[in-house]
Protein backbone atom coordinates (compact mmCIF):
# COMPACT_ATOMS: atom_id res chain seq x y z
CA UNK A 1 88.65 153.67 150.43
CA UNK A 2 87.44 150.14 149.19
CA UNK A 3 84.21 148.90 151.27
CA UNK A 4 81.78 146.21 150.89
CA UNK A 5 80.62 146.27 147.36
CA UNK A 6 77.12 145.02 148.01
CA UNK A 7 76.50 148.44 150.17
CA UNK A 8 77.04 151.85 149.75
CA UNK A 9 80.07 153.17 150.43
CA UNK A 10 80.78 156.32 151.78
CA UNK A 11 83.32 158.71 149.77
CA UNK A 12 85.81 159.64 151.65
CA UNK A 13 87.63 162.70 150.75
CA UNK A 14 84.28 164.11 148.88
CA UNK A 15 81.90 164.54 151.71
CA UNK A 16 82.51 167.98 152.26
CA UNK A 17 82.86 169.28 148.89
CA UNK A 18 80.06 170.72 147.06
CA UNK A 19 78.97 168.87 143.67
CA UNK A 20 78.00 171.09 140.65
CA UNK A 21 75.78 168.59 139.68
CA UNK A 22 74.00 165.61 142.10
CA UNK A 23 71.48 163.01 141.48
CA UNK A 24 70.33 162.23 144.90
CA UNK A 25 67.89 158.49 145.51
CA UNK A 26 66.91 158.71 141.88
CA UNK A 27 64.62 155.44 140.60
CA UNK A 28 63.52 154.70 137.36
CA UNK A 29 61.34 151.96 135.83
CA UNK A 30 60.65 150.82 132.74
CA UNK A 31 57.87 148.33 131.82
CA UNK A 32 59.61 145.07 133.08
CA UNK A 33 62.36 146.62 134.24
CA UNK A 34 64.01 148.57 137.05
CA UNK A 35 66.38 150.58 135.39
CA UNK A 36 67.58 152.72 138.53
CA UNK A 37 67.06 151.76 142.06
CA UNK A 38 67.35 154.78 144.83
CA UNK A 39 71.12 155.86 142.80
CA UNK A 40 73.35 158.61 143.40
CA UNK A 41 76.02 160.31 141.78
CA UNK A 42 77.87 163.63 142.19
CA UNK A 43 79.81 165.65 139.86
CA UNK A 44 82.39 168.17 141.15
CA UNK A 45 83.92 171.17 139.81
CA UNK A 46 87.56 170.54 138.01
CA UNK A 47 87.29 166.99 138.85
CA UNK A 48 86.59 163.51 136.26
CA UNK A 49 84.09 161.10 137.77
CA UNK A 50 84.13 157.95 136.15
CA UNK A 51 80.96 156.05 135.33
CA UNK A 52 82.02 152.58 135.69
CA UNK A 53 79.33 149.17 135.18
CA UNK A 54 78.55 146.20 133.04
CA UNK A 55 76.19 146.98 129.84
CA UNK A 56 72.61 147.52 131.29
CA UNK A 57 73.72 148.52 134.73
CA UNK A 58 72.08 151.43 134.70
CA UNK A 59 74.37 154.33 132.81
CA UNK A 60 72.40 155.36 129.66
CA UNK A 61 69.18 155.73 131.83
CA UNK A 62 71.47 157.50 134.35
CA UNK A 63 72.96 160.11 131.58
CA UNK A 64 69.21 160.62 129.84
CA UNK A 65 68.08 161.85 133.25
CA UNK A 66 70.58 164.28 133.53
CA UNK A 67 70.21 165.75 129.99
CA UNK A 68 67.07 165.89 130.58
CA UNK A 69 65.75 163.07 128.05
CA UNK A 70 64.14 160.78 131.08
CA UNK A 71 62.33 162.07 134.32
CA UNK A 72 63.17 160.27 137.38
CA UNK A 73 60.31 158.25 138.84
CA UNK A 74 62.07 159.14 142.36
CA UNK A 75 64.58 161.38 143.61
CA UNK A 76 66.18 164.54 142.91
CA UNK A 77 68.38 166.05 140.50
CA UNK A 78 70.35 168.97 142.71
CA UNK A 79 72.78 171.98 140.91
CA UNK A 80 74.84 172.99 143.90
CA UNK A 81 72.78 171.80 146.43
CA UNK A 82 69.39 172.94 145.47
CA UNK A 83 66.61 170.44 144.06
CA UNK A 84 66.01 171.41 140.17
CA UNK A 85 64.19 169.62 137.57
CA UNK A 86 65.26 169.67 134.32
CA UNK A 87 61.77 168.90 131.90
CA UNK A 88 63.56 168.69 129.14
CA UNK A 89 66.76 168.80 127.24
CA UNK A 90 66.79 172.68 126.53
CA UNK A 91 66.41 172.74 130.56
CA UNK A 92 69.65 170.59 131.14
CA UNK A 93 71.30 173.15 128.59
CA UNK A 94 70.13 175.95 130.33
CA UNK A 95 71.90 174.28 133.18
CA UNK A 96 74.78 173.97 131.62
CA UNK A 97 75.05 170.40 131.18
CA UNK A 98 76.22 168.78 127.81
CA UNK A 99 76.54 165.42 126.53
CA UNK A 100 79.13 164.26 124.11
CA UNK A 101 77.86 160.77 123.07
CA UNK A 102 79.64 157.78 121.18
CA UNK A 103 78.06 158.24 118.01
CA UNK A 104 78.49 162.10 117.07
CA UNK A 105 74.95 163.61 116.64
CA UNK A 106 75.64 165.77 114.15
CA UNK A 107 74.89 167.08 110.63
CA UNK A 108 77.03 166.19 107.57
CA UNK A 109 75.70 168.69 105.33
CA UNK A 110 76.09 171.46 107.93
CA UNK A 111 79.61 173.15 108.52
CA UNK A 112 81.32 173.22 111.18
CA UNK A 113 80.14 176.32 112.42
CA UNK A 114 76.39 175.41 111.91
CA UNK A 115 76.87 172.73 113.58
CA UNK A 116 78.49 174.33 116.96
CA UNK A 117 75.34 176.70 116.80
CA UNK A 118 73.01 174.70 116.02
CA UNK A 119 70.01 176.05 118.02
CA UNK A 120 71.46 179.15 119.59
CA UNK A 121 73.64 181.06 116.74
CA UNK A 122 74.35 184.49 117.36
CA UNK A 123 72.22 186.97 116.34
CA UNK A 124 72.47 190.27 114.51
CA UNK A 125 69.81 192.75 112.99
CA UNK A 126 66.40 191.67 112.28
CA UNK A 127 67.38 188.58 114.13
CA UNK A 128 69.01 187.32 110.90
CA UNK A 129 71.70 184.87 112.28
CA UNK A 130 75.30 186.69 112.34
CA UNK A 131 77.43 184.21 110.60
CA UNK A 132 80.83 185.90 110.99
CA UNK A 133 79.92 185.78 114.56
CA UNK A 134 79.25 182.64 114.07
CA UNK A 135 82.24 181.69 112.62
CA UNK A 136 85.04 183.82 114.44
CA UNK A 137 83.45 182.05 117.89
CA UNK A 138 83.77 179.02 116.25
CA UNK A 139 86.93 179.34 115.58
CA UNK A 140 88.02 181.31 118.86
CA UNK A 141 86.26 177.16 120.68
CA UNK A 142 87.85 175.07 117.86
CA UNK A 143 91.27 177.10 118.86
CA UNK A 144 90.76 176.65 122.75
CA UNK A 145 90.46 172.84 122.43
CA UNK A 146 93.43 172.55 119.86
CA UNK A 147 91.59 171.82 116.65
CA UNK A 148 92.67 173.13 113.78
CA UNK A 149 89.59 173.10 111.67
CA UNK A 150 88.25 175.73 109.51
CA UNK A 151 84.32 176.81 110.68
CA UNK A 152 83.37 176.77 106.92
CA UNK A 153 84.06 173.61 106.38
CA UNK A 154 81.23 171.13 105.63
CA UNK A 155 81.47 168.12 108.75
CA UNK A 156 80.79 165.10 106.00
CA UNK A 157 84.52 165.87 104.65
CA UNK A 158 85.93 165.77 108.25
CA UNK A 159 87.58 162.66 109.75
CA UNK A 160 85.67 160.71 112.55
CA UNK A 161 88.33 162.52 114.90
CA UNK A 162 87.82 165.62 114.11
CA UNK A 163 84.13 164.98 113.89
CA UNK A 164 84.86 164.34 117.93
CA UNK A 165 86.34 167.87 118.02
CA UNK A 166 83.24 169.68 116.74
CA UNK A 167 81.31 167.17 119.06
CA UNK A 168 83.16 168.72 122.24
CA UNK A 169 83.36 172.20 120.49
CA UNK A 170 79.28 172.41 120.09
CA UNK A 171 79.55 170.98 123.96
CA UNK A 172 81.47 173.80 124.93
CA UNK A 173 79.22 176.38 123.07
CA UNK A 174 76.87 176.67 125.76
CA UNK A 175 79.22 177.63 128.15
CA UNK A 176 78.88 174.02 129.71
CA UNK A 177 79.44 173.52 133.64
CA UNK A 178 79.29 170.12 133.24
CA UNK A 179 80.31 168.09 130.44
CA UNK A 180 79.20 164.23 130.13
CA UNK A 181 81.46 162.39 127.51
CA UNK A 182 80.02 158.68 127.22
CA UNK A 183 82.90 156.17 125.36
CA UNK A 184 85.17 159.03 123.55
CA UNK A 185 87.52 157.01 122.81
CA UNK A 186 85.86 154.45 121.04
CA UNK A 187 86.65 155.46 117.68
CA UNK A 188 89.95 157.02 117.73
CA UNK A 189 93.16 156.24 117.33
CA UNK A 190 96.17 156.21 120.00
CA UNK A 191 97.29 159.58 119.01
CA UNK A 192 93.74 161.41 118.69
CA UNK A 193 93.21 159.23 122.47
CA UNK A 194 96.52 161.37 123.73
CA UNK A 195 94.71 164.73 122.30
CA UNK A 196 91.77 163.71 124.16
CA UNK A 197 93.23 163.49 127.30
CA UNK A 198 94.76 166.52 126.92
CA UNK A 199 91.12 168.50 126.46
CA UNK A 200 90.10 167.08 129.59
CA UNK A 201 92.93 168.27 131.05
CA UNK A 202 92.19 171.59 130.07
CA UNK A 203 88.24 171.27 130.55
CA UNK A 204 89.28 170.38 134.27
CA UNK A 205 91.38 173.28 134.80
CA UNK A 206 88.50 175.89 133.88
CA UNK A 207 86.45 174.33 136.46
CA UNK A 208 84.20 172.33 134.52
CA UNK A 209 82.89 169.38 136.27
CA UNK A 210 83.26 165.86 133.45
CA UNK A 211 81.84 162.56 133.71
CA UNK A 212 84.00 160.28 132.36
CA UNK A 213 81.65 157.09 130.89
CA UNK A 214 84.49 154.40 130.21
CA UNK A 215 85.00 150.17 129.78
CA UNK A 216 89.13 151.37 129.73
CA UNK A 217 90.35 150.93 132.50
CA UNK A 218 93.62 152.04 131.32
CA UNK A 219 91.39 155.63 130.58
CA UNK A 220 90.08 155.57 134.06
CA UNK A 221 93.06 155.47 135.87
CA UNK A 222 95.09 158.17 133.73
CA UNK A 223 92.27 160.66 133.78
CA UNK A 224 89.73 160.10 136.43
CA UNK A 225 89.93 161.53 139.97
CA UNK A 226 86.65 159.87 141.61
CA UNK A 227 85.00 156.75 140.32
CA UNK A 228 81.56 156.26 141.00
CA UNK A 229 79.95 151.94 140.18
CA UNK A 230 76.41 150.68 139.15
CA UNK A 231 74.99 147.33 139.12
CA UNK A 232 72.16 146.63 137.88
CA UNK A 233 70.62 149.49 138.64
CA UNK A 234 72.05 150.29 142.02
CA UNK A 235 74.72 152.52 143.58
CA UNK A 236 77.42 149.62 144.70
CA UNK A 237 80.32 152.08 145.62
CA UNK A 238 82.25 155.50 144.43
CA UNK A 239 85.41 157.45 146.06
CA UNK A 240 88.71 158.33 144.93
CA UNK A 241 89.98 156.47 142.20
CA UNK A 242 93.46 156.49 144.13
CA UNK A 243 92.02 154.51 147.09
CA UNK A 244 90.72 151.30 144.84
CA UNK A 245 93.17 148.79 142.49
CA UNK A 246 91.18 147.69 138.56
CA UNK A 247 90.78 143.96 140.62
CA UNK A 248 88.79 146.53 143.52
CA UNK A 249 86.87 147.96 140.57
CA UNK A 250 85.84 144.55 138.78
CA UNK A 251 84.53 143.12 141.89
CA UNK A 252 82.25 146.01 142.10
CA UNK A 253 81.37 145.74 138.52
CA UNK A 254 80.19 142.17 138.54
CA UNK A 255 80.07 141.20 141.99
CA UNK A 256 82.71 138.27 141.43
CA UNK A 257 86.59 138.37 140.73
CA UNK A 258 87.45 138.07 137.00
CA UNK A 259 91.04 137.29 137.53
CA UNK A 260 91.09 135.40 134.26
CA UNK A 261 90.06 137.03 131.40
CA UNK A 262 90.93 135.28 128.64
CA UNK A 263 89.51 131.69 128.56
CA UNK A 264 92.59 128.54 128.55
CA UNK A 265 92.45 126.99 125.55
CA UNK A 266 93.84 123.89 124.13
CA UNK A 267 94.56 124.49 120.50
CA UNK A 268 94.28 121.62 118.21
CA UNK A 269 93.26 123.23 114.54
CA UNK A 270 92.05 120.85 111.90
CA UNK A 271 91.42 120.71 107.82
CA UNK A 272 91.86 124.38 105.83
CA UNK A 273 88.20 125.47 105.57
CA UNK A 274 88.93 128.89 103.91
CA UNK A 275 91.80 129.61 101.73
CA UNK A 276 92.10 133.48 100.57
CA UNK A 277 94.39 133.98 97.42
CA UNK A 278 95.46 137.52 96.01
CA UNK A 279 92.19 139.35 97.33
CA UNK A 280 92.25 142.92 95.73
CA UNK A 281 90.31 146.30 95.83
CA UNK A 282 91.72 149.32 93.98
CA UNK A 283 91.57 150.99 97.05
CA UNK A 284 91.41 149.90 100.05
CA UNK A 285 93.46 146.53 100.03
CA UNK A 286 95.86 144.33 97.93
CA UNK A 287 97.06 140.88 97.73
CA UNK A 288 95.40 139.55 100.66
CA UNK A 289 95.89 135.48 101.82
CA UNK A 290 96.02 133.00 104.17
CA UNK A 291 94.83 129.68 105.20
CA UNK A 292 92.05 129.22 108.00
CA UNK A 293 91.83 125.74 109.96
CA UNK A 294 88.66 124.20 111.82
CA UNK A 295 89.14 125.40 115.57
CA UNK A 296 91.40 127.87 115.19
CA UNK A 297 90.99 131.68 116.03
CA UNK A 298 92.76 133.86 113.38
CA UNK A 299 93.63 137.28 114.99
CA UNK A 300 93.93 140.66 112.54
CA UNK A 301 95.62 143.61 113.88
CA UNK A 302 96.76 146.90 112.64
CA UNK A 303 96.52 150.20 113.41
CA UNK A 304 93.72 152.62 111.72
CA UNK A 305 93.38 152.68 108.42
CA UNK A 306 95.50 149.05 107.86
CA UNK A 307 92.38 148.41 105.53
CA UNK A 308 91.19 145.23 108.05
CA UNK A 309 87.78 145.91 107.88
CA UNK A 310 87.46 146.89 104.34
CA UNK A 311 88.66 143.27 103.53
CA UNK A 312 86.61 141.77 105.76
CA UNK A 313 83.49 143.32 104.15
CA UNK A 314 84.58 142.40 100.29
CA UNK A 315 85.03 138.60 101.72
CA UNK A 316 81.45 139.03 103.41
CA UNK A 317 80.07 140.27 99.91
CA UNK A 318 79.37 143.51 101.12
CA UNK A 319 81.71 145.22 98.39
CA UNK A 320 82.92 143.68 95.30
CA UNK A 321 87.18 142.67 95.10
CA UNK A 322 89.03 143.44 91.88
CA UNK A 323 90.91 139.88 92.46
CA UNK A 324 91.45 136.80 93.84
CA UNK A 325 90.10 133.76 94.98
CA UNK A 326 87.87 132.06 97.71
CA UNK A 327 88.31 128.13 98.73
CA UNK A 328 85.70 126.94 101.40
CA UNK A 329 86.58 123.18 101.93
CA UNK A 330 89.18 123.08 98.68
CA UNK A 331 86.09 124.51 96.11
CA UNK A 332 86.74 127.59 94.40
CA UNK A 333 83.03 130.24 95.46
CA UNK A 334 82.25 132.80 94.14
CA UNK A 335 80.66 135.38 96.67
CA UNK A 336 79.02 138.34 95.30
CA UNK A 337 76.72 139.51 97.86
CA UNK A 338 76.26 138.35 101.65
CA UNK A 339 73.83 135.79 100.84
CA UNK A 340 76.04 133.99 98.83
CA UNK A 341 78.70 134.57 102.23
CA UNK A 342 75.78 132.97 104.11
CA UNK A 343 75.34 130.19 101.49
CA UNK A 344 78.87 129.19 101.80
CA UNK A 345 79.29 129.06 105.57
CA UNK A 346 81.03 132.60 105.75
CA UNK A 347 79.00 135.03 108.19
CA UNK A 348 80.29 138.53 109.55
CA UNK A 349 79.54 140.25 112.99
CA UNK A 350 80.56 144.13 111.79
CA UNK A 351 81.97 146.64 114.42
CA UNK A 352 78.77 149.13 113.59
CA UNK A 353 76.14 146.94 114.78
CA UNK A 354 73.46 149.92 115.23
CA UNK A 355 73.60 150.59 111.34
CA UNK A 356 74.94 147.35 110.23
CA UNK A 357 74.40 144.41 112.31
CA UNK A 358 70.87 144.24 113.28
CA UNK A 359 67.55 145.78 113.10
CA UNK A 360 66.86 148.33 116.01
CA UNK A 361 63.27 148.58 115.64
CA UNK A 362 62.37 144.52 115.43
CA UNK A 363 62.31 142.36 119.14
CA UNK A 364 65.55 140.22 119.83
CA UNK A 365 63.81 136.90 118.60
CA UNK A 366 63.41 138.52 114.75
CA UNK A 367 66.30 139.82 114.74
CA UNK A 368 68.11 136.33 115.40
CA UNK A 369 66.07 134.39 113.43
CA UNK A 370 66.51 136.32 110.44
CA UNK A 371 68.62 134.76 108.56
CA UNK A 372 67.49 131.43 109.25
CA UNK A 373 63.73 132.03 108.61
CA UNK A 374 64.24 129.19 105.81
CA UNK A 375 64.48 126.03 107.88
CA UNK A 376 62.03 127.74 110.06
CA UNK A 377 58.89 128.08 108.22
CA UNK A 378 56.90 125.24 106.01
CA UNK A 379 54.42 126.33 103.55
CA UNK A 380 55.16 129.84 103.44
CA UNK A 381 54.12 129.78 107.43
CA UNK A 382 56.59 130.57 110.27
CA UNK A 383 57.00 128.18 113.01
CA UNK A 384 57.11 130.55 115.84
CA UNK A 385 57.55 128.23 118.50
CA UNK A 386 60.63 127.05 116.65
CA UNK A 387 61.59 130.80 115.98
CA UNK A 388 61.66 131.63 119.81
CA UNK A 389 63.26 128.59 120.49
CA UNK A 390 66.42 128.91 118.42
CA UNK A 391 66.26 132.59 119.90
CA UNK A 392 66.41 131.57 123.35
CA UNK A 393 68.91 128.77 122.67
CA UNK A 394 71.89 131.21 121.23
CA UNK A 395 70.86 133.72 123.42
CA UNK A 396 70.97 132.17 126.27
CA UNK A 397 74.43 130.45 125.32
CA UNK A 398 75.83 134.40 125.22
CA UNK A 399 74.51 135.51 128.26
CA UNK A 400 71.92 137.74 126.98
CA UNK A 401 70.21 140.47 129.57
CA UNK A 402 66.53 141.14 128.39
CA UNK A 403 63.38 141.30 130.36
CA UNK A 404 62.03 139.10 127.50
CA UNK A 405 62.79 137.84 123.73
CA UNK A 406 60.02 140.72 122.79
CA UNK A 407 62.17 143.37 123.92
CA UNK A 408 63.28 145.23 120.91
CA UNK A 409 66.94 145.72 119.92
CA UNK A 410 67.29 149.31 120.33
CA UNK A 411 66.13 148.99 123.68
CA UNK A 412 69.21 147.11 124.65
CA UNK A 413 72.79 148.70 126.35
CA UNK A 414 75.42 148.18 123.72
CA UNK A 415 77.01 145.00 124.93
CA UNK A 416 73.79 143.42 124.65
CA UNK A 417 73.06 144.69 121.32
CA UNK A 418 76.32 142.87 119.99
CA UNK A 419 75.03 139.47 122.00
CA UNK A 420 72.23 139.55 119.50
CA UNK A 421 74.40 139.90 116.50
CA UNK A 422 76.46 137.09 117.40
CA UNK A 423 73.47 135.23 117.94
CA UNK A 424 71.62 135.60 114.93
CA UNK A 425 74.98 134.46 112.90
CA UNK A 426 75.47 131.32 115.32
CA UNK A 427 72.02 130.87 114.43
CA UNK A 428 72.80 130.00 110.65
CA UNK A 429 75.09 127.12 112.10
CA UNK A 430 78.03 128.48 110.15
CA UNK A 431 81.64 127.43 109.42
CA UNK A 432 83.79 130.38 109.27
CA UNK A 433 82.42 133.44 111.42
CA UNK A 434 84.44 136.58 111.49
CA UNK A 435 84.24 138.99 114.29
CA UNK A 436 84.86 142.78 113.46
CA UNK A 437 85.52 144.11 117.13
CA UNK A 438 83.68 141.93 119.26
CA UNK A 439 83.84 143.33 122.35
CA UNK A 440 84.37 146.82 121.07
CA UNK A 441 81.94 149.44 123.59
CA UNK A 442 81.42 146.57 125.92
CA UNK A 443 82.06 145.78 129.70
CA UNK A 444 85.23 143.63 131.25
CA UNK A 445 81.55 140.90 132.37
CA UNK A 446 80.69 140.54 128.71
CA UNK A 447 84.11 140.71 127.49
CA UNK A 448 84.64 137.94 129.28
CA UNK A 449 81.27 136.14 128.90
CA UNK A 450 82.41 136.50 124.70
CA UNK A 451 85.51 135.48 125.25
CA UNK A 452 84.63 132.30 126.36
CA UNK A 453 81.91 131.78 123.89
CA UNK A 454 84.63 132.50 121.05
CA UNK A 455 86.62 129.71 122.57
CA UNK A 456 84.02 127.23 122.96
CA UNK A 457 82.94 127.79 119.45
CA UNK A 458 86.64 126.92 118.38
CA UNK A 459 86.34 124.10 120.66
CA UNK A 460 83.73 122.59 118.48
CA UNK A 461 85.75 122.63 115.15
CA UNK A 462 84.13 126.57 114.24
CA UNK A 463 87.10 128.84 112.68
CA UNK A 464 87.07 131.69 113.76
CA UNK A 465 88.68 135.39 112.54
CA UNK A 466 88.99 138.36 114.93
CA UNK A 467 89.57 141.83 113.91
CA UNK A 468 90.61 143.86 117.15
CA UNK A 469 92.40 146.62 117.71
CA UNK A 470 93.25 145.62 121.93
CA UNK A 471 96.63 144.34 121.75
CA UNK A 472 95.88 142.21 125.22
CA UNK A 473 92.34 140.55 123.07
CA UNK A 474 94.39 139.76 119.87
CA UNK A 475 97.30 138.25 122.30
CA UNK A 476 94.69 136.44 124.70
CA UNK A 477 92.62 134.86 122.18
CA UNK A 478 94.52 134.64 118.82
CA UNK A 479 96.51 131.24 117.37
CA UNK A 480 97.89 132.99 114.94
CA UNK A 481 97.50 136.62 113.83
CA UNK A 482 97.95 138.47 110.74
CA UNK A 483 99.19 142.35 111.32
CA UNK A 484 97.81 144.84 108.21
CA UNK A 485 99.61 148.05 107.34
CA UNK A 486 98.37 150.69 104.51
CA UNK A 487 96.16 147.84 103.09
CA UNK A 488 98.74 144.87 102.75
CA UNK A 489 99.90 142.16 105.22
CA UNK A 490 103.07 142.88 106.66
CA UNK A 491 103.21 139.84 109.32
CA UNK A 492 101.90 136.57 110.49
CA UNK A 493 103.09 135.59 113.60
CA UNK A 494 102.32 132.43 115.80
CA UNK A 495 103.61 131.98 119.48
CA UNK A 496 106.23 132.43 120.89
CA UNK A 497 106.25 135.07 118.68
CA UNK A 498 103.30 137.22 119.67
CA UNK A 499 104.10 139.77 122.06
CA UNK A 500 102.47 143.53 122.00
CA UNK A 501 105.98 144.61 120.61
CA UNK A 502 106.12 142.55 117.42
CA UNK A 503 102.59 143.38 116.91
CA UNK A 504 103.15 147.22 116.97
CA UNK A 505 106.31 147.07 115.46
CA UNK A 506 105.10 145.66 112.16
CA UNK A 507 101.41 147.81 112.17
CA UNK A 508 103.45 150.94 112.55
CA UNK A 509 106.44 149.89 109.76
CA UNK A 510 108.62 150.11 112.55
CA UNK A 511 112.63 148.65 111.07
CA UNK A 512 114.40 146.57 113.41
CA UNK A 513 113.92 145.45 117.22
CA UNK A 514 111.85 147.44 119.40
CA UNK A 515 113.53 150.42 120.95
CA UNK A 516 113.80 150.24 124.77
């Protein structure tokens, strides 16, 4: 049942059940920070508790303290009831307790099987590792989770799927009691999400306790039996998912209603600033063009695969096209890396911002101000005054959550990490910026808080194209949109005729009207 989402709540239903795994008043602090304030969660045998809050509310910190990565400044982590510490990973392990994170950490030139065992392979004479152990348990893991991939296999020529698969496999390894999976979905598509649910399913009927880390609410609701809310580092409620409504779970989230989402907006494009003719790659995409107007938000959508990315990148500079031709305010440009992109007004905010977008290791003020260190600096000297304050300027605008500009990237949740991408684009005062998943890993708050930021940019004559793959974000905040299939364009619709039909119809190839 629903309560006041500024106290604790208590669960009803789970007070007299027994959690596998508890963390009971735990507080941690960073320098500036209070990560976790005096939290709890519990974890219950053959149940899915769902970790639901904004980016920096407190999950990452929460899910390195029960692997064993952080030690709680306060508290106690409990295993059926009894106070345990876990000092380290291996001691989590030992526990039983696995992590399946977002980005697979895994080996590509490992196989499948090494991978699985890596750090606890089977043994045989002379301690020598026992590969055909090693393999036929492999494959007798691989088989109980559905995945039909060969233990010899080298993991660099699996898919990102199946990559998943192994993740879960090496999970389930260790005989895990509890299993921790933090944004599965995130890279899949809608039939690999399907297969997914079906391996929790399974992992709940052999009595395994799951935490279910999720921004889906869609995924919460189909899989999740108790829900459990942080904000800002505190505990704000957590029962039975069936007792609370998504609107129940958003107030909790960000302490306000978010009954709008997407941001009204009174479309009025202007002059073609981009015009893409016959854009080629011998691989990846063909015959790519349209027109793109001042203030207008240019939606792509398609399903995995379409290619939409791999364009985006070749009109960023980041690979080279085999054909065709860029206009940026009626002149022909040539683009052949993505400093000319950056020189002509074109930027690009990827969908891998750890690898691609910024630089982990540098504070949030370098990392914005890269690009733009130019106009910044005089004599060969920086102006660092200037440098913080166009920092704190576009951050600021996005609703950026850091203790200070200093704080570095990698520090950040991932919501916030994107923030600073944007930002250091905006920075460069461009006019075309193309969003690659821009609220891909990130919270309904900062969805929202980008949303509106995306429109007010369009507002002030910025075009705009969005590459998403959430049919409600390409509907809410698209003019027109452009559907991909196997690398070519197969529609470009404009209201009245976007609906979540059309859109699917013509990314999946799909003849005719919809089928009711």
């Amino acid at each position: 049942m629903l309560k006041d989402p500024d106290t604790r709540p208590s669960a009803d239903g789970m007070a007299d059940e027994v959690a596998v795994l508890a963390l009971e008043g735990i507080t941690k602090t960073f320098p500036g920070v209070k990560a976790l304030s005096n939290v709890s969660l519990r974890l219950f045998p053959g149940k899915v508790t769902a970790l639901i809050g904004e980016n920096g509310a407190g999950k990452s910190t929460v899910v390195k303290i029960l692997t064993g990565i952080y030690q709680p400044d306060g508290g106690h982590v409990c295993v059926n009831g009894q106070p345990t510490r876990f000092p380290a990973p291996q001691a989590a392990a030992d526990h039983g307790v696995t992590a399946i994170h977002q980005e697979t950490v895994l080996f590509d030139e490992l196989s499948v099987a090494e991978n699985i065992f890596l750090g606890h392979a089977p043994r045989g004479a002379f301690g020598l590792i026992d590969r055909k152990a090693m393999a036929a348990q492999s494959s007798d893991i691989l088989g109980s989770i559905g995945a039909r991939i060969d233990p010899g296999h080298k993991l660099k020529d699996l898919g990102i799927a199946n990559k998943h698969l192994v993740a879960i496999a090496r999970a389930l390894s260790i005989d895990a009691r509890v299993v921790i999976m933090d944004e599965p979905t995130a890279a899949l598509s809608h039939k690999e999400i399907e297969e997914l649910y079906e391996l929790v399913e399974s992992l709940k009927a052999q009595g395994k306790a799951v935490l279910f880390i999720s921004h889906k609410f869609d995924e919460i609701f189909r899989i999740a039996d108790n829900y459990t809310v942080f904000r800002d580092g505190q505990l704000i409620g957590e029962g039975a998912i069936a007792d609370v409504t998504e609107a129940d779970l958003v107030k909790m989230m960000v302490g306000r209603d978010v009954s709008q989402i997407f941001p009204a907006r009174d479309s009025d494009p202007g002059e073609t600033v981009l015009r893409v003719t016959g854009y080629s790659h011998p691989t990846e995409f063909e015959d790519i063009g349209f027109d793109l107007r001042t203030g207008e938000i240019l939606g792509f959508y398609g399903l995995v695969g379409a290619g939409r990315s791999e364009f985006m990148q070749a009109l960023f500079g980041i690979t080279k096209p085999s054909a065709g031709r860029v206009e940026v305010d009626g002149k022909t440009v040539q683009i052949k890396s993505p400093a000319d992109a950056v020189e002509t007004g074109i930027v690009y905010v990827p969908e891998d911002r750890g690898s691609q977008g910024a630089i982990l290791d540098l504070p949030i003020f370098q990392n914005v101000t890269l690009p733009s260190l130019g106009r910044l600096s005089a004599r060969g000297f920086l102006k660092l005054a200037q440098e913080f304050e166009l920092a704190r300027e576009y951050t600021e605008r996005l609703d950026l959550r850091a203790a200070s500009l200093d704080t570095h990237v990698g520090n950040l949740s991932g919501g916030n990490q994107q923030k600073v991408v944007i930002a250091k684009w905006l920075a460069t005062r461009p006019k075309v910026i193309i969003l690659d998943e821009p609220t891909k890993g990130v919270d309904i708050g900062s969805k929202a808080a980008v949303h509106a930021f995306m429109a007010e940019l369009a507002a002030q004559g910025l075009a705009v194209i969005m590459v998403s793959s959430e049919i409600p974000e390409v509907l809410g905040m698209s003019d027109r949109v452009i559907v991909m299939r196997e690398g070519r364009i197969a529609a470009e619709l404009s209201k009245p005729d976007l609906t979540p039909e059309t859109l699917v119809r013509h990314a999946a190839g799909i003849e005719g009207p919809t089928p009711c």
